[in-house]
C-alpha atoms as a PDB file:
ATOM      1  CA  UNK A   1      -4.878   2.254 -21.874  1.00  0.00           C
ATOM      2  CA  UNK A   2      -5.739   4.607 -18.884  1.00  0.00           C
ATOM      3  CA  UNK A   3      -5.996   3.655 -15.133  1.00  0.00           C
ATOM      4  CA  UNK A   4      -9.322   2.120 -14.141  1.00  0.00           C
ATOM      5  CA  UNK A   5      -9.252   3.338 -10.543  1.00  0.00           C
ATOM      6  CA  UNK A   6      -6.573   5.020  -7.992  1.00  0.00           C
ATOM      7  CA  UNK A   7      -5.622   2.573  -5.325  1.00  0.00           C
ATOM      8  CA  UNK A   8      -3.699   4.497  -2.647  1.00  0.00           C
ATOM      9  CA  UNK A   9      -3.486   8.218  -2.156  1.00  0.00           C
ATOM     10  CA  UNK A  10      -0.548   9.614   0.388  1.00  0.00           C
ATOM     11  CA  UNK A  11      -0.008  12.228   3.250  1.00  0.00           C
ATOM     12  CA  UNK A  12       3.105  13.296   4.886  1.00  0.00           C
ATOM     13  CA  UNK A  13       2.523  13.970   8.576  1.00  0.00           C
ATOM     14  CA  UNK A  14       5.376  15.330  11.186  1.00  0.00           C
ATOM     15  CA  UNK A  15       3.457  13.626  14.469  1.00  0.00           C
ATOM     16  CA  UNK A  16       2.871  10.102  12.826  1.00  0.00           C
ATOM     17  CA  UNK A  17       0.881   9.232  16.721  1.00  0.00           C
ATOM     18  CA  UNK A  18      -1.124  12.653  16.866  1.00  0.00           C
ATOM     19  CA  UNK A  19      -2.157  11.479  12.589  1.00  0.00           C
ATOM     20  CA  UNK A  20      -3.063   7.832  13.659  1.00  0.00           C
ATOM     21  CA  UNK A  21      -5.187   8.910  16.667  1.00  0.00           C
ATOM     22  CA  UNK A  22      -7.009  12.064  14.026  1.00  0.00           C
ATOM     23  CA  UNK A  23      -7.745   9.493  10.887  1.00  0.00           C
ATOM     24  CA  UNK A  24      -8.639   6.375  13.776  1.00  0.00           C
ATOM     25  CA  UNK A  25     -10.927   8.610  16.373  1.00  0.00           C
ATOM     26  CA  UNK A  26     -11.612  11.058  14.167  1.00  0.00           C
ATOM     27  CA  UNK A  27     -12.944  10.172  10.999  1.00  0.00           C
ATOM     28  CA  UNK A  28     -13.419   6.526  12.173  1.00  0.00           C
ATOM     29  CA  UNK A  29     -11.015   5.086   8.994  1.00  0.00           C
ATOM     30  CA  UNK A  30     -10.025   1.734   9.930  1.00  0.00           C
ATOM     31  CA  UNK A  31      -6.013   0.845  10.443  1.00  0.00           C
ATOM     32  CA  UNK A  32      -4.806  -1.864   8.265  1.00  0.00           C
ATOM     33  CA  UNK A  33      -1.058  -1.742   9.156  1.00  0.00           C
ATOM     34  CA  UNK A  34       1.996   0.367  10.000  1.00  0.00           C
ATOM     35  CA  UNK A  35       5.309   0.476  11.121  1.00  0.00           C
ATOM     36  CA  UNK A  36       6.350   2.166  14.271  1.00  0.00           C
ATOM     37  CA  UNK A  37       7.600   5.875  13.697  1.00  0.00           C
ATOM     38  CA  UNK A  38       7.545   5.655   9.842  1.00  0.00           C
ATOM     39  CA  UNK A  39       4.105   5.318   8.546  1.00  0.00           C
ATOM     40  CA  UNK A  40       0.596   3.944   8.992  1.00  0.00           C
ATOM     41  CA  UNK A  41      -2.279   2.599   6.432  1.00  0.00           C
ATOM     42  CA  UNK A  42      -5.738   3.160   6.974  1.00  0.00           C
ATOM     43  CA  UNK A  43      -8.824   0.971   4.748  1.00  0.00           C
ATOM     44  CA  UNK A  44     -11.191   3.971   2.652  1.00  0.00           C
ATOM     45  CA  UNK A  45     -13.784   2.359   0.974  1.00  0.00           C
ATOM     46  CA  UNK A  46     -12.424   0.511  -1.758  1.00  0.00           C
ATOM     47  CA  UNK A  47      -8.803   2.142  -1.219  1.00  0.00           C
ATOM     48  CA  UNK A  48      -6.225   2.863   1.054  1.00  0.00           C
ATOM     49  CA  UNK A  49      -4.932   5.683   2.912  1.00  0.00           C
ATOM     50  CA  UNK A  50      -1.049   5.773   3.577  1.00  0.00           C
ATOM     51  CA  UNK A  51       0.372   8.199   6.101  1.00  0.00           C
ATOM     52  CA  UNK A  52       4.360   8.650   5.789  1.00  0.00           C
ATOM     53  CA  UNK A  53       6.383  10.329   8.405  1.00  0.00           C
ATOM     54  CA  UNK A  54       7.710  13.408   6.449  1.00  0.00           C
ATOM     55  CA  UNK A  55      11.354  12.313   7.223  1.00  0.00           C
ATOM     56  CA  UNK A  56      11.153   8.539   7.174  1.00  0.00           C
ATOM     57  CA  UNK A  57      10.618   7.840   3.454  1.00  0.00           C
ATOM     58  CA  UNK A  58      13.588  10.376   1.626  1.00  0.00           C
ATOM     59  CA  UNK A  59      15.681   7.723   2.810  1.00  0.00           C
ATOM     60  CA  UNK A  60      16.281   4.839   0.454  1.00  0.00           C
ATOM     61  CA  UNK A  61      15.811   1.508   1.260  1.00  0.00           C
ATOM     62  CA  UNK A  62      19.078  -0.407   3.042  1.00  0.00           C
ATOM     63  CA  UNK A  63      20.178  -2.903   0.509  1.00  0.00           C
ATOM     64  CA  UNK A  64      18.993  -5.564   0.429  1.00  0.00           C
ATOM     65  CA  UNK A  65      15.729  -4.532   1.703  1.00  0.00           C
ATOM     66  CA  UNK A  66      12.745  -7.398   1.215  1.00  0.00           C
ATOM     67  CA  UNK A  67      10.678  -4.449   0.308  1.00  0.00           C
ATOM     68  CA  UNK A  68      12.472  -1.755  -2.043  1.00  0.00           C
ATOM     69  CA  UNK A  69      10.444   0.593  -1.855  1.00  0.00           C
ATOM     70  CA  UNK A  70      11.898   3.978  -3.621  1.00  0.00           C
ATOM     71  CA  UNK A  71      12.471   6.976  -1.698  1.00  0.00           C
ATOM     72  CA  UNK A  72       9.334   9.774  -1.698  1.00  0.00           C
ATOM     73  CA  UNK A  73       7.966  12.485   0.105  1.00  0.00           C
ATOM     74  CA  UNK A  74       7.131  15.896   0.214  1.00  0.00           C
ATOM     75  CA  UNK A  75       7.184  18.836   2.132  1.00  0.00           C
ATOM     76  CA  UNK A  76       4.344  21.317   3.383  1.00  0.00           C
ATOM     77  CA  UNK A  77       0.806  20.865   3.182  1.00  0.00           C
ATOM     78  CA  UNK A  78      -1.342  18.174   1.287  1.00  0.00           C
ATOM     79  CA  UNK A  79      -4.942  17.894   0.392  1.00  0.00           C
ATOM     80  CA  UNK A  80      -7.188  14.769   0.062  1.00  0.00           C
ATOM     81  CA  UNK A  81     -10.989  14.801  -0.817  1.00  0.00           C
ATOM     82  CA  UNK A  82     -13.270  12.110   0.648  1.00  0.00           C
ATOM     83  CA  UNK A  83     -16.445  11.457  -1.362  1.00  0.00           C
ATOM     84  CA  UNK A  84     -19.555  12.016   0.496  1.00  0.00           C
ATOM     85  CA  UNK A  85     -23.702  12.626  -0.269  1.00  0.00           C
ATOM     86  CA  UNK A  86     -25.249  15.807   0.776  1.00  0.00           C
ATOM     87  CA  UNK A  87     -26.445  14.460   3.584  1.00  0.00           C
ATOM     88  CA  UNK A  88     -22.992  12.681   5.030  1.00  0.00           C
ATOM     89  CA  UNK A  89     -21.504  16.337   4.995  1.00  0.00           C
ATOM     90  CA  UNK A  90     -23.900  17.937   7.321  1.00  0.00           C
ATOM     91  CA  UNK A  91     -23.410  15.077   9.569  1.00  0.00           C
ATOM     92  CA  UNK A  92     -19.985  15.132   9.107  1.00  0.00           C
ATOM     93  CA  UNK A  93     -19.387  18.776   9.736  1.00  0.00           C
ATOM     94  CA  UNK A  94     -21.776  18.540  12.992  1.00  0.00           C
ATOM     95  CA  UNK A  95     -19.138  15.576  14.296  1.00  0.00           C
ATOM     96  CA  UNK A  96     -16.175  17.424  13.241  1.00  0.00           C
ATOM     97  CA  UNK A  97     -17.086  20.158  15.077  1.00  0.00           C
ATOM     98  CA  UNK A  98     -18.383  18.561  18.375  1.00  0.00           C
ATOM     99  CA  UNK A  99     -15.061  17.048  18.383  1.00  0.00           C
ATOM    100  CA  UNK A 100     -13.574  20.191  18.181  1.00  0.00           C
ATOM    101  CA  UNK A 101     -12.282  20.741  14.693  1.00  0.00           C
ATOM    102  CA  UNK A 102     -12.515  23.601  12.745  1.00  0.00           C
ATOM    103  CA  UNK A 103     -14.075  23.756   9.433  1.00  0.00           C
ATOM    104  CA  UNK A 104     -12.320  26.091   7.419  1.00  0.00           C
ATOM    105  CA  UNK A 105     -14.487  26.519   4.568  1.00  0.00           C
ATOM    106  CA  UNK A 106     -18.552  25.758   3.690  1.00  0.00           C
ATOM    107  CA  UNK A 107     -19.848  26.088   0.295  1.00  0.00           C
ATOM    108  CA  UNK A 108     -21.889  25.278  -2.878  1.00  0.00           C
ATOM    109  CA  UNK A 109     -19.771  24.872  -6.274  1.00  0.00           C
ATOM    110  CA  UNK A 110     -20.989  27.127  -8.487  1.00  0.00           C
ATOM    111  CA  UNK A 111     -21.799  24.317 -10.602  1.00  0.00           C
ATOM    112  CA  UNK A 112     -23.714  22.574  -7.951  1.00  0.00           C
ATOM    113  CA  UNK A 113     -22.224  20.192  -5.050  1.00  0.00           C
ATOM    114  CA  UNK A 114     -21.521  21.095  -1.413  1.00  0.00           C
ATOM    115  CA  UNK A 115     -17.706  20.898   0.223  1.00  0.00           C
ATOM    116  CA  UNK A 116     -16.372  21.511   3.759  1.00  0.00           C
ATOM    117  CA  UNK A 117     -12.444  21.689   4.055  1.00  0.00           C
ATOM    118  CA  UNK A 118     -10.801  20.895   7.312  1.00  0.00           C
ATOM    119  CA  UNK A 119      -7.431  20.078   8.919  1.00  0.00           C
ATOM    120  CA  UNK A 120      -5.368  16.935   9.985  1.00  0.00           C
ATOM    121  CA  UNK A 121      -3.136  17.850  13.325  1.00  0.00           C
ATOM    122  CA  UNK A 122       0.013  18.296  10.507  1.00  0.00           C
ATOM    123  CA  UNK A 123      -2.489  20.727   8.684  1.00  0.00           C
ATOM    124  CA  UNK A 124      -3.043  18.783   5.477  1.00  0.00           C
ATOM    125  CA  UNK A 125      -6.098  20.102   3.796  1.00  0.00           C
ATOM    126  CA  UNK A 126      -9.055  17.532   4.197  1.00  0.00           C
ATOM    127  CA  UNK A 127     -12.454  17.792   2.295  1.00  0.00           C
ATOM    128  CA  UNK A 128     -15.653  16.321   2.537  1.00  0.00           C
ATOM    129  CA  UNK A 129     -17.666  16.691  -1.147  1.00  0.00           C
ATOM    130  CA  UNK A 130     -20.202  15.874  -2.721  1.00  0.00           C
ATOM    131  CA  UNK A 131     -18.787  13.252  -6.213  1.00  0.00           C
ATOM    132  CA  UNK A 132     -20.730  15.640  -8.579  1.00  0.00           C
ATOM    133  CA  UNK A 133     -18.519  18.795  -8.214  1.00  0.00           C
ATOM    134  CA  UNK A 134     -16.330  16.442 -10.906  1.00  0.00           C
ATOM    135  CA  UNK A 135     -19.496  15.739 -12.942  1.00  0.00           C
ATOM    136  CA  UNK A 136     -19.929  12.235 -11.345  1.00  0.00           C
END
């Protein structure tokens, strides 16, 4: 057996506001729930994006807990690519950059498909690319 699909991918933030406000105003992802200083889910097509305060989740669960969850994290910068058609990342780069963020990088693959990398206020690595720099 292999896994059919990946479900959620996670980020580790330090300002678990300024990341809600980036992913909500930002790149428009829809919130879907979240608890108050430790994290925040956000709807991404057919998945779901969790943001974890850094420090809230290397704690383990009190006993008891209804929801015992193990303790994760990580520390320094993480990277997440969103799928997108040719045509979504020029539009995409033109918003991210009247709304003031900086893309870092702009290219072709060398065997074909276009990326543009940016940064979340915690200054994970975000990219925009096109599905077929994987061969899909």
């Amino acid at each position: 057996m292999t896994p059919s699909a990946i479900l959620e991918s996670a980020l580790y933030v330090v300002d678990l506001a300024a990341a809600e406000s980036f992913y909500t105003r930002i790149l428009g992802l829809p919130r879907i729930a979240g608890v108050e200083g430790r994290h925040v889910f956000f709807r991404c097509g057919q998945g779901v994006l969790l943001l974890f305060n850094a420090g809230a989740t290397i704690e383990p669960p009190p006993p008891g807990a209804s929801l015992p969850v193990p303790p994760h994290g990580a520390s320094g910068e993480g990277h997440l690519c969103f799928s997108a058609t040719a045509d979504e990342i020029a539009r995409w780069k033109a918003l991210l950059e009247q709304k003031g963020v900086a893309i870092e990088a702009d290219f072709e693959w060398p065997a074909g498909g276009r990326s543009i990398y940016f940064r979340d206020p915690s200054g994970n690595s975000l990219e925009f690319a096109e599905p077929r720099i994987w061969g899909m």
